[in-house]
N, C-alpha and C. Protein backbone atom coordinates (compact mmCIF):
# COMPACT_ATOMS: atom_id res chain seq x y z
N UNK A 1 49.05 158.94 100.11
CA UNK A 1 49.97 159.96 99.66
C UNK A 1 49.76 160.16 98.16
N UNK A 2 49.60 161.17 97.74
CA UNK A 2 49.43 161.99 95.96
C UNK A 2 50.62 162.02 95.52
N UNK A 3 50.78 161.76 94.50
CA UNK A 3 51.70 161.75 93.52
C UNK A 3 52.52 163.06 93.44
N UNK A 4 51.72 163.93 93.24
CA UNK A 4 52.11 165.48 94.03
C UNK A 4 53.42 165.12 95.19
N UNK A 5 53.13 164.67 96.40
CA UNK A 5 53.49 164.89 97.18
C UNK A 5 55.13 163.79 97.15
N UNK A 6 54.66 162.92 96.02
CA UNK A 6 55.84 161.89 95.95
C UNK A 6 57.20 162.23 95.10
N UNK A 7 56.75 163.40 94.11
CA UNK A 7 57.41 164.13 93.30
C UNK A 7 57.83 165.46 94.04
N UNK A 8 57.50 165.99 94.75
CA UNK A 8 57.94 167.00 95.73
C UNK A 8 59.27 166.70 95.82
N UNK A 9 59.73 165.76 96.22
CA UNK A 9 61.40 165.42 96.94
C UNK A 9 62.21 164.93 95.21
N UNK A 10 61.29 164.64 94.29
CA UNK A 10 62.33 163.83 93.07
C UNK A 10 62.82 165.09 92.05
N UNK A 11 61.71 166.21 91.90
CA UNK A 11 61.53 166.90 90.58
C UNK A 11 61.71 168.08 91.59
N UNK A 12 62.46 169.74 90.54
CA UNK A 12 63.28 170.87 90.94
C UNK A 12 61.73 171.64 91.30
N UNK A 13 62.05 172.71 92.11
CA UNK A 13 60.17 173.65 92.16
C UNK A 13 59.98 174.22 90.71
N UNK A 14 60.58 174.43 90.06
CA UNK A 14 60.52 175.12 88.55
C UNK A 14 59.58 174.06 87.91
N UNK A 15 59.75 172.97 87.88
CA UNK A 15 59.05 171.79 87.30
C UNK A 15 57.91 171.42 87.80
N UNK A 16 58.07 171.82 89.11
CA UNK A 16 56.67 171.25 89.93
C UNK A 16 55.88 172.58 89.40
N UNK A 17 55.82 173.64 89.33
CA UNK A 17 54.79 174.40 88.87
C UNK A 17 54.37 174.30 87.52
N UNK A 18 55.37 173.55 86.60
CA UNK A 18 54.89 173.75 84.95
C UNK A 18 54.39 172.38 85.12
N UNK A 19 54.28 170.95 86.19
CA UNK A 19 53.74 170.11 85.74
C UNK A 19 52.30 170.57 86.57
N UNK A 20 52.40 171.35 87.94
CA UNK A 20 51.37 171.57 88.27
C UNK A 20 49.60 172.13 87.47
N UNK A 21 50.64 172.95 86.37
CA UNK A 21 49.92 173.81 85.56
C UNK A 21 48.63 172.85 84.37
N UNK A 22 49.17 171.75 84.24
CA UNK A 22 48.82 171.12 83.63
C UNK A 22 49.50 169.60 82.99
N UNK A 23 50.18 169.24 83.05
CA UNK A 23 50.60 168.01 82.79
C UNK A 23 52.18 168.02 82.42
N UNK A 24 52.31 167.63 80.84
CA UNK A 24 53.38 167.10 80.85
C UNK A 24 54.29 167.87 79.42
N UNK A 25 55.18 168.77 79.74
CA UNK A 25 55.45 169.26 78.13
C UNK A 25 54.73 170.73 77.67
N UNK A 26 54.74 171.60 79.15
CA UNK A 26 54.26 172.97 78.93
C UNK A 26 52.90 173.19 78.84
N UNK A 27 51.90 173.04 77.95
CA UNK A 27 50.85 173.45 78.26
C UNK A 27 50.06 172.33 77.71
N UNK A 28 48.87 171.58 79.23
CA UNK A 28 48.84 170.70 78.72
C UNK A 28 47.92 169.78 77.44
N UNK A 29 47.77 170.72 77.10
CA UNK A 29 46.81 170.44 75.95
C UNK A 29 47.70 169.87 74.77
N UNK A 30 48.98 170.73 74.78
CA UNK A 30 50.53 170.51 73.64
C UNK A 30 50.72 169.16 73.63
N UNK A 31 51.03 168.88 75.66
CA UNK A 31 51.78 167.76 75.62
C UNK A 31 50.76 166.66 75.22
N UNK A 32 49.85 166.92 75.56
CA UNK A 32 49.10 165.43 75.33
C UNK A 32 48.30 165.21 74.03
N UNK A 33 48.46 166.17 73.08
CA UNK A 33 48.52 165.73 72.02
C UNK A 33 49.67 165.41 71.08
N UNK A 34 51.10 165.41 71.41
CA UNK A 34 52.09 165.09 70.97
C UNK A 34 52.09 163.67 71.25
N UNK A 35 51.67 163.50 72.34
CA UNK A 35 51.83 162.13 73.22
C UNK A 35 50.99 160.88 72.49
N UNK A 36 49.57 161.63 72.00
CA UNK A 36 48.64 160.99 71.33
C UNK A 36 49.38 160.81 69.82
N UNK A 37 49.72 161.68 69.28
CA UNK A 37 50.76 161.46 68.00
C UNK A 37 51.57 160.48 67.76
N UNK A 38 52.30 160.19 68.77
CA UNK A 38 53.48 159.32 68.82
C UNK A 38 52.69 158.01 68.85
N UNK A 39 51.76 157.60 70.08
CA UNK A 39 51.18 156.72 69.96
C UNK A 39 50.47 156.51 68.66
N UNK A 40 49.65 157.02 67.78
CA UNK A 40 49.22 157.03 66.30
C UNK A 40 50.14 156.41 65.71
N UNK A 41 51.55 157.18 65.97
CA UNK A 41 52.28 156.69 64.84
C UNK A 41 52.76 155.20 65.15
N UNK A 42 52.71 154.84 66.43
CA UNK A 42 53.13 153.57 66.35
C UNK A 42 52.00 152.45 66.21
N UNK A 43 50.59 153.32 66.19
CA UNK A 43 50.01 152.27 65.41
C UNK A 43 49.86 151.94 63.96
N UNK A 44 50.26 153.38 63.36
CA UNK A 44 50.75 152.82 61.62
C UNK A 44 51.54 152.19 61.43
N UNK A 45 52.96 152.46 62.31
CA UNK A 45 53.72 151.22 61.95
C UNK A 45 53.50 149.97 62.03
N UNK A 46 52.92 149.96 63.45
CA UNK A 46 52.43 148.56 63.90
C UNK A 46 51.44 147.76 62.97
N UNK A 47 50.81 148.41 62.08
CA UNK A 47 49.87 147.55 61.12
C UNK A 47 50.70 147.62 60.19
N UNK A 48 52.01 148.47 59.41
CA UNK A 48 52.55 148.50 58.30
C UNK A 48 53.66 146.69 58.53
N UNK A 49 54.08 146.81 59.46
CA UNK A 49 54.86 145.74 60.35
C UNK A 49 54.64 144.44 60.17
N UNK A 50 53.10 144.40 60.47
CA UNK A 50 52.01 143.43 60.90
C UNK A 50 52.00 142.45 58.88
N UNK A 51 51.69 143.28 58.39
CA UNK A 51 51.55 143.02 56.98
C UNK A 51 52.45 143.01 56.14
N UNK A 52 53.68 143.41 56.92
CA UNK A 52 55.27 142.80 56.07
C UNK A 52 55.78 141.59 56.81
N UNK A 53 55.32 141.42 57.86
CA UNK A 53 55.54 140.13 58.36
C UNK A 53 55.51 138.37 58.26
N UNK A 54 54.16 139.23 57.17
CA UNK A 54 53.47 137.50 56.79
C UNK A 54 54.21 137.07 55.50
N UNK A 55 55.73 137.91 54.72
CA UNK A 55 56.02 137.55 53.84
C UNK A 55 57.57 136.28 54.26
N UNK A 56 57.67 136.43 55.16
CA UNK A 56 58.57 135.34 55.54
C UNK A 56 59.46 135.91 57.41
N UNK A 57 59.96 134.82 57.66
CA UNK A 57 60.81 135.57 58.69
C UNK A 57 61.46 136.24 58.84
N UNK A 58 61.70 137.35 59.98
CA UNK A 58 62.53 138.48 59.71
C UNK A 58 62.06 139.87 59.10
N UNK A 59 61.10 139.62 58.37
CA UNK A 59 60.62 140.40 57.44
C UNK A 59 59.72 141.72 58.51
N UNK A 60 59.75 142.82 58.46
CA UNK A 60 59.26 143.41 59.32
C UNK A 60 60.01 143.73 61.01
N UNK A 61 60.77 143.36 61.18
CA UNK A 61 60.88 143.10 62.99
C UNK A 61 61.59 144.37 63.37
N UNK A 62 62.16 145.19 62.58
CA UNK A 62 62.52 146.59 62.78
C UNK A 62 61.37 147.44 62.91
N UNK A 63 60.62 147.39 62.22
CA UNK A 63 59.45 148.26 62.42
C UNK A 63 58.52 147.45 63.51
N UNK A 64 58.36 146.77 63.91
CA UNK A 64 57.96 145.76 65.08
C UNK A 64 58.34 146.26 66.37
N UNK A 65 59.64 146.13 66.35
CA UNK A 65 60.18 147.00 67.97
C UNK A 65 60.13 148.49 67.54
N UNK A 66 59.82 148.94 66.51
CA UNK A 66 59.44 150.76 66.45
C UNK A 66 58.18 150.68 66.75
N UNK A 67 57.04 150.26 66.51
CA UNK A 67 55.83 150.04 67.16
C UNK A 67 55.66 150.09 68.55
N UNK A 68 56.29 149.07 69.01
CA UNK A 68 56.58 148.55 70.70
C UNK A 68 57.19 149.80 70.88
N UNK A 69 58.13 150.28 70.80
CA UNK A 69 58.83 151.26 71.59
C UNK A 69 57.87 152.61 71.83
N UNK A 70 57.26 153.14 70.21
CA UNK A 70 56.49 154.36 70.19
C UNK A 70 55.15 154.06 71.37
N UNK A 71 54.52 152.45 70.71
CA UNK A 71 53.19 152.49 71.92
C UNK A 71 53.60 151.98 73.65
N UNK A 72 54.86 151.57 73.86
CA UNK A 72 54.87 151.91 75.29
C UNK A 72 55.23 153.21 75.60
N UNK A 73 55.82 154.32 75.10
CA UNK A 73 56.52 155.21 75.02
C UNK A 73 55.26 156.09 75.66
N UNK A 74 53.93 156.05 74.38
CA UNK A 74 52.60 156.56 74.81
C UNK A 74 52.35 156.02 75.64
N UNK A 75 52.31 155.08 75.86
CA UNK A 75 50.85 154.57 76.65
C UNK A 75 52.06 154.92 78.51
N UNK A 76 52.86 155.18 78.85
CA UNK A 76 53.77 155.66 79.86
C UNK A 76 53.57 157.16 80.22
N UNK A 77 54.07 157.96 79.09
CA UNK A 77 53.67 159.47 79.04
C UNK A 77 52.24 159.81 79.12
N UNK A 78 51.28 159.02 78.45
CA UNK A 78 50.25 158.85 78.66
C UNK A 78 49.30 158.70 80.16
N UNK A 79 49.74 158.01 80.55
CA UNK A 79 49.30 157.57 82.35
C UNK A 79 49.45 158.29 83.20
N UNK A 80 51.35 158.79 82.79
CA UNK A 80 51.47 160.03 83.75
C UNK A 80 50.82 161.33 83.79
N UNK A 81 50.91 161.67 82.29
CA UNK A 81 50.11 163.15 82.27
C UNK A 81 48.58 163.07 82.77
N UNK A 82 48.09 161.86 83.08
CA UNK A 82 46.57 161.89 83.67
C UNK A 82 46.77 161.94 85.14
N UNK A 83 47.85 161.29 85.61
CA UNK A 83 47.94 161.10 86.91
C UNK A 83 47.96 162.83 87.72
N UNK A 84 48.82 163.77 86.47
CA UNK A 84 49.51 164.82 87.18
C UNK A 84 48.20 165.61 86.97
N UNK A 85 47.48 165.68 86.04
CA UNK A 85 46.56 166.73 85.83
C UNK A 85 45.10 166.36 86.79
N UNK A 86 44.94 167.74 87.30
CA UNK A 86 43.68 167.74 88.15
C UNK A 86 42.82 167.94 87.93
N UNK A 87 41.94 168.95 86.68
CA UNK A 87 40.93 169.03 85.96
C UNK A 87 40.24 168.44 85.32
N UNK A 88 39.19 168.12 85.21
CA UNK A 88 37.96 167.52 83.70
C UNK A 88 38.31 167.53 82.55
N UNK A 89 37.40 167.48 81.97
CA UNK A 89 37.35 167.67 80.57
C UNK A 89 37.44 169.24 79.94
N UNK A 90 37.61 169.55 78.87
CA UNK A 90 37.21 171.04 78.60
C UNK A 90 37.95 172.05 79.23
N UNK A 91 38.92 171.72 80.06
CA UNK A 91 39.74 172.54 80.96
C UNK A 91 41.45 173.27 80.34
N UNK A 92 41.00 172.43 79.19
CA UNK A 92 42.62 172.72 78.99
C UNK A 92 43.91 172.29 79.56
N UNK A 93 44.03 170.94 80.03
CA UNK A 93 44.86 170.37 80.53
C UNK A 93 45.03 168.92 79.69
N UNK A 94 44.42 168.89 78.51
CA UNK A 94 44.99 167.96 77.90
C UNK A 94 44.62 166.29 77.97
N UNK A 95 43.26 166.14 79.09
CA UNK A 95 42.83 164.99 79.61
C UNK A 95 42.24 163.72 78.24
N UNK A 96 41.68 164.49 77.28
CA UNK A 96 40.96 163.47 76.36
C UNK A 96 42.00 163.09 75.61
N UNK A 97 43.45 164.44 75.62
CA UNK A 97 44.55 163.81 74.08
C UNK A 97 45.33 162.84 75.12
N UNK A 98 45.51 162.56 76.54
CA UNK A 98 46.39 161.52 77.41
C UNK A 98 45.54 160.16 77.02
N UNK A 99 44.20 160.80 77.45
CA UNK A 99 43.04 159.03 77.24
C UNK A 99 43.67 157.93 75.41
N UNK A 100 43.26 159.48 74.74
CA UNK A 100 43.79 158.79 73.33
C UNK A 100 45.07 158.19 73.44
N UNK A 101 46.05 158.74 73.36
CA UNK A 101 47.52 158.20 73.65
C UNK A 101 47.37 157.18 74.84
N UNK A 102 46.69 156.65 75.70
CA UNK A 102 46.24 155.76 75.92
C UNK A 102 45.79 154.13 74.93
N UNK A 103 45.08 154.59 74.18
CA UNK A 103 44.85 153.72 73.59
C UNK A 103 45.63 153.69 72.45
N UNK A 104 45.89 154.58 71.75
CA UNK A 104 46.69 154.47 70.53
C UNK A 104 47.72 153.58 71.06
N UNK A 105 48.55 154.43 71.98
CA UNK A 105 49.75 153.09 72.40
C UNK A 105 49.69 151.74 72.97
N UNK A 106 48.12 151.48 73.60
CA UNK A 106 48.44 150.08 73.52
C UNK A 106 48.28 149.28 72.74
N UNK A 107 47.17 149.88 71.61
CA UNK A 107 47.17 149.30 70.48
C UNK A 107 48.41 149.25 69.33
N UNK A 108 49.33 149.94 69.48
CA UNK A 108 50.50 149.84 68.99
C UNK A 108 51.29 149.50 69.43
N UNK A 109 51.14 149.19 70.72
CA UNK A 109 52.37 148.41 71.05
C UNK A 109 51.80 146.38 71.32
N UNK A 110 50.26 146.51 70.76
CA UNK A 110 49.94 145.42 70.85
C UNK A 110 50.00 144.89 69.44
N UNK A 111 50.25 145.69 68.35
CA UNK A 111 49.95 145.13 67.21
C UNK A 111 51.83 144.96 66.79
N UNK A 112 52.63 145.64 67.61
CA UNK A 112 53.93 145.58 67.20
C UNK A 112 54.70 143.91 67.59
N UNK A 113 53.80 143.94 69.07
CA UNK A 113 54.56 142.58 69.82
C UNK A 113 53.86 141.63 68.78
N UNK A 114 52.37 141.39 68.04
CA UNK A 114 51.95 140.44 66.79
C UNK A 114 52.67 140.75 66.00
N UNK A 115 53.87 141.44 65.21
CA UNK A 115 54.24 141.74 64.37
C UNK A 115 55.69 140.83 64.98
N UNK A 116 56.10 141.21 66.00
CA UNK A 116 57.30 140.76 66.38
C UNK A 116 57.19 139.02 66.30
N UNK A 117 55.69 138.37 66.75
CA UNK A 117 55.98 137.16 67.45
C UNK A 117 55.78 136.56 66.07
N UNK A 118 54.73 136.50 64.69
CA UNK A 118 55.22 136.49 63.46
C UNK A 118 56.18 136.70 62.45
N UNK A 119 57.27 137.29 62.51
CA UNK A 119 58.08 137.72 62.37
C UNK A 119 59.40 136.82 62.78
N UNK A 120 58.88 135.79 63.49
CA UNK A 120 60.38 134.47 64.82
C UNK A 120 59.69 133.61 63.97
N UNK A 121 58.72 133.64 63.69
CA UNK A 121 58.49 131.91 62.99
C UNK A 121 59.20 131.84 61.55
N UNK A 122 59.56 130.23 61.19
CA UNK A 122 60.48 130.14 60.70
C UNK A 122 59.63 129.38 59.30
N UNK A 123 58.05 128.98 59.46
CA UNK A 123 57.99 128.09 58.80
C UNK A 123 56.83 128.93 58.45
């Protein structure tokens, strides 16, 4: 069973044609470079985080779970908008900016959880 067909019964027909169209967030080239954005940004934080961390405990852990939140945030929106879109590359559906936001967010949400687990030590 397609994902298509699993969203049929969850999501209104208005929705099923604008995700049909292309992904996630109107046209999908938009959404999945917004998606890739967000993930970016949580890998700046995630290294800004990373390097306020090593000044003692505590230091950093707000921007730590802003990392984590932005790169699961991507790397979620991310998965889905590949799952929904049916086209290649070059198509205009947004496939290479989901891949990026792919990685941006796990790398930001991998450099946030090092930011977080530095950040508990006490010594």
């Amino acid at each position: 069973m397609s994902i298509r067909h699993l969203l049929a019964g969850t999501v209104a027909p208005a929705a099923q044609t604008s995700l049909a169209a292309g992904g996630i967030g109107g046209s999908g080239r938009a959404g999945a470079t917004v998606i890739a954005v967000v993930g970016l940004a949580g890998v700046v934080v995630g290294g800004l985080a990373l390097t306020r961390s090593r000044r003692g405990a505590g230091a950093g852990r707000v921007q730590a779970l802003v990392a984590v939140a932005a790169g699961l945030v991507s790397l979620v929106l991310s998965v889905w908008h590949l799952a929904l879109t049916t086209e290649g590359f070059g198509t205009g559906q947004g496939r290479a900016g989901a891949i990026a936001g792919v990685a941006f967010g796990l790398v930001g949400a991998v450099l946030g959880g090092l930011a977080l687990t530095r950040s508990r030590r006490t010594a």
